[in-house]
Protein backbone atom coordinates (compact mmCIF):
# COMPACT_ATOMS: atom_id res chain seq x y z
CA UNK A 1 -44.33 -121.06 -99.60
CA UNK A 2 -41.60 -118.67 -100.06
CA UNK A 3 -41.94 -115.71 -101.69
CA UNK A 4 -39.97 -113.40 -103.80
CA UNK A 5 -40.81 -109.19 -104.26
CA UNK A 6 -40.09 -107.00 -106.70
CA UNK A 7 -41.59 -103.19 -106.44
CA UNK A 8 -41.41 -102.31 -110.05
CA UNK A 9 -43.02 -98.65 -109.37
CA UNK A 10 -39.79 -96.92 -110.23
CA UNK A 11 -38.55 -99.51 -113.10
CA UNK A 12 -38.81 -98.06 -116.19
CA UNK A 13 -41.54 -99.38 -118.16
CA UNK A 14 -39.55 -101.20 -120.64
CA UNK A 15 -37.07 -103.02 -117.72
CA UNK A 16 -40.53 -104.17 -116.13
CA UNK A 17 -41.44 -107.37 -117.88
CA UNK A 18 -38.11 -109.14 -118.39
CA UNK A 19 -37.33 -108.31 -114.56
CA UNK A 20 -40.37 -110.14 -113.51
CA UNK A 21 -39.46 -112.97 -115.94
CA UNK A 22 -36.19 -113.49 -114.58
CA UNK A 23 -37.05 -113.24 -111.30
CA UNK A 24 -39.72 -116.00 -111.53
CA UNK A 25 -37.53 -118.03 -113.53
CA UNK A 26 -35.31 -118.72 -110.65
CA UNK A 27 -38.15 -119.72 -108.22
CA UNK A 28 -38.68 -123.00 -106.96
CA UNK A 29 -42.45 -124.96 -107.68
CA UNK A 30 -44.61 -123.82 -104.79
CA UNK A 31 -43.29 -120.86 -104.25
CA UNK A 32 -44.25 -117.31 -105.33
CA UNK A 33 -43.47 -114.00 -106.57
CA UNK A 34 -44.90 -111.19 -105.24
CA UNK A 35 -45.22 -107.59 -107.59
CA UNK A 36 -45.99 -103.94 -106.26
CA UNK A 37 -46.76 -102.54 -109.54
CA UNK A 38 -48.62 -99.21 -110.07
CA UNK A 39 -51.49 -100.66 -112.28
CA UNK A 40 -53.11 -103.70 -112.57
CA UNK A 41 -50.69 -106.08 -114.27
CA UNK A 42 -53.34 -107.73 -116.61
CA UNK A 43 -51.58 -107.87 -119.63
CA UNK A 44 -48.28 -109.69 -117.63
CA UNK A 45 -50.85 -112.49 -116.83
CA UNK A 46 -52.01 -112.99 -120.07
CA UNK A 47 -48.34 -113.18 -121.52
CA UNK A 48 -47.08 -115.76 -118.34
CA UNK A 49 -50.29 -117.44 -119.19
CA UNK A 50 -49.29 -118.29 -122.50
CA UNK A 51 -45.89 -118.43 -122.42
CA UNK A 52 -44.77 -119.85 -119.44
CA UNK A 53 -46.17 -123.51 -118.52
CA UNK A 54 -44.85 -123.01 -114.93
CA UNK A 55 -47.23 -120.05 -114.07
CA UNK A 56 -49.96 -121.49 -111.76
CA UNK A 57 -53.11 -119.39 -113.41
CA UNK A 58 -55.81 -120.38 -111.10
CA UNK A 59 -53.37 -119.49 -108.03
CA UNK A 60 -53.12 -115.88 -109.34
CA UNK A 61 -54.22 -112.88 -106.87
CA UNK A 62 -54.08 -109.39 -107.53
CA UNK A 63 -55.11 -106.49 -104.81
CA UNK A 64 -55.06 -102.92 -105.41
CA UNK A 65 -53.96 -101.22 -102.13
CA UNK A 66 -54.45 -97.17 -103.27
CA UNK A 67 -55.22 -95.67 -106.25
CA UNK A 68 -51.75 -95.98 -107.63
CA UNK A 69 -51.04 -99.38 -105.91
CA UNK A 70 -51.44 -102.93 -106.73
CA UNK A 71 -49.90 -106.09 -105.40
CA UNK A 72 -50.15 -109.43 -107.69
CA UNK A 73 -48.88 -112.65 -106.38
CA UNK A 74 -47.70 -114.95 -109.42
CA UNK A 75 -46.77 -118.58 -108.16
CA UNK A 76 -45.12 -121.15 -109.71
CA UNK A 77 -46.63 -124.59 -110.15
């Protein structure tokens, strides 16, 4: 599986979401993108959940790394 990163720590809030949305737009089935983010990106999976048929749910995986640091992986079915 390839996989695509974005560190979105120092995007602006506002830039975040349709960054991530473009960048897993142009991804391939089977492969994945990968997102340092600086909290838990639980609202961003609800939203791909519901609005993006591609977004493999169950294959969702989310780590947090330090207190400031987490690192979701959002594949594409």
């Amino acid at each position: 599986m390839d996989d695509e990163r974005l560190d979105l720590r120092e995007v602006p809030p506002p830039q975040r979401h349709p960054k991530i949305f473009d960048a897993f737009e142009r991804l391939e089935s089977g492969e994945a993108l990968t997102l340092i983010n600086d909290h838990e990106p639980t609202p961003l999976y609800h939203q791909l959940s519901a609005e993006v048929p591609a977004f493999d749910a169950e294959g969702y995986t989310v780590d947090r790394v330090g207190p400031e640091e987490f690192i979701a992986t959002l594949p594409k079915k």
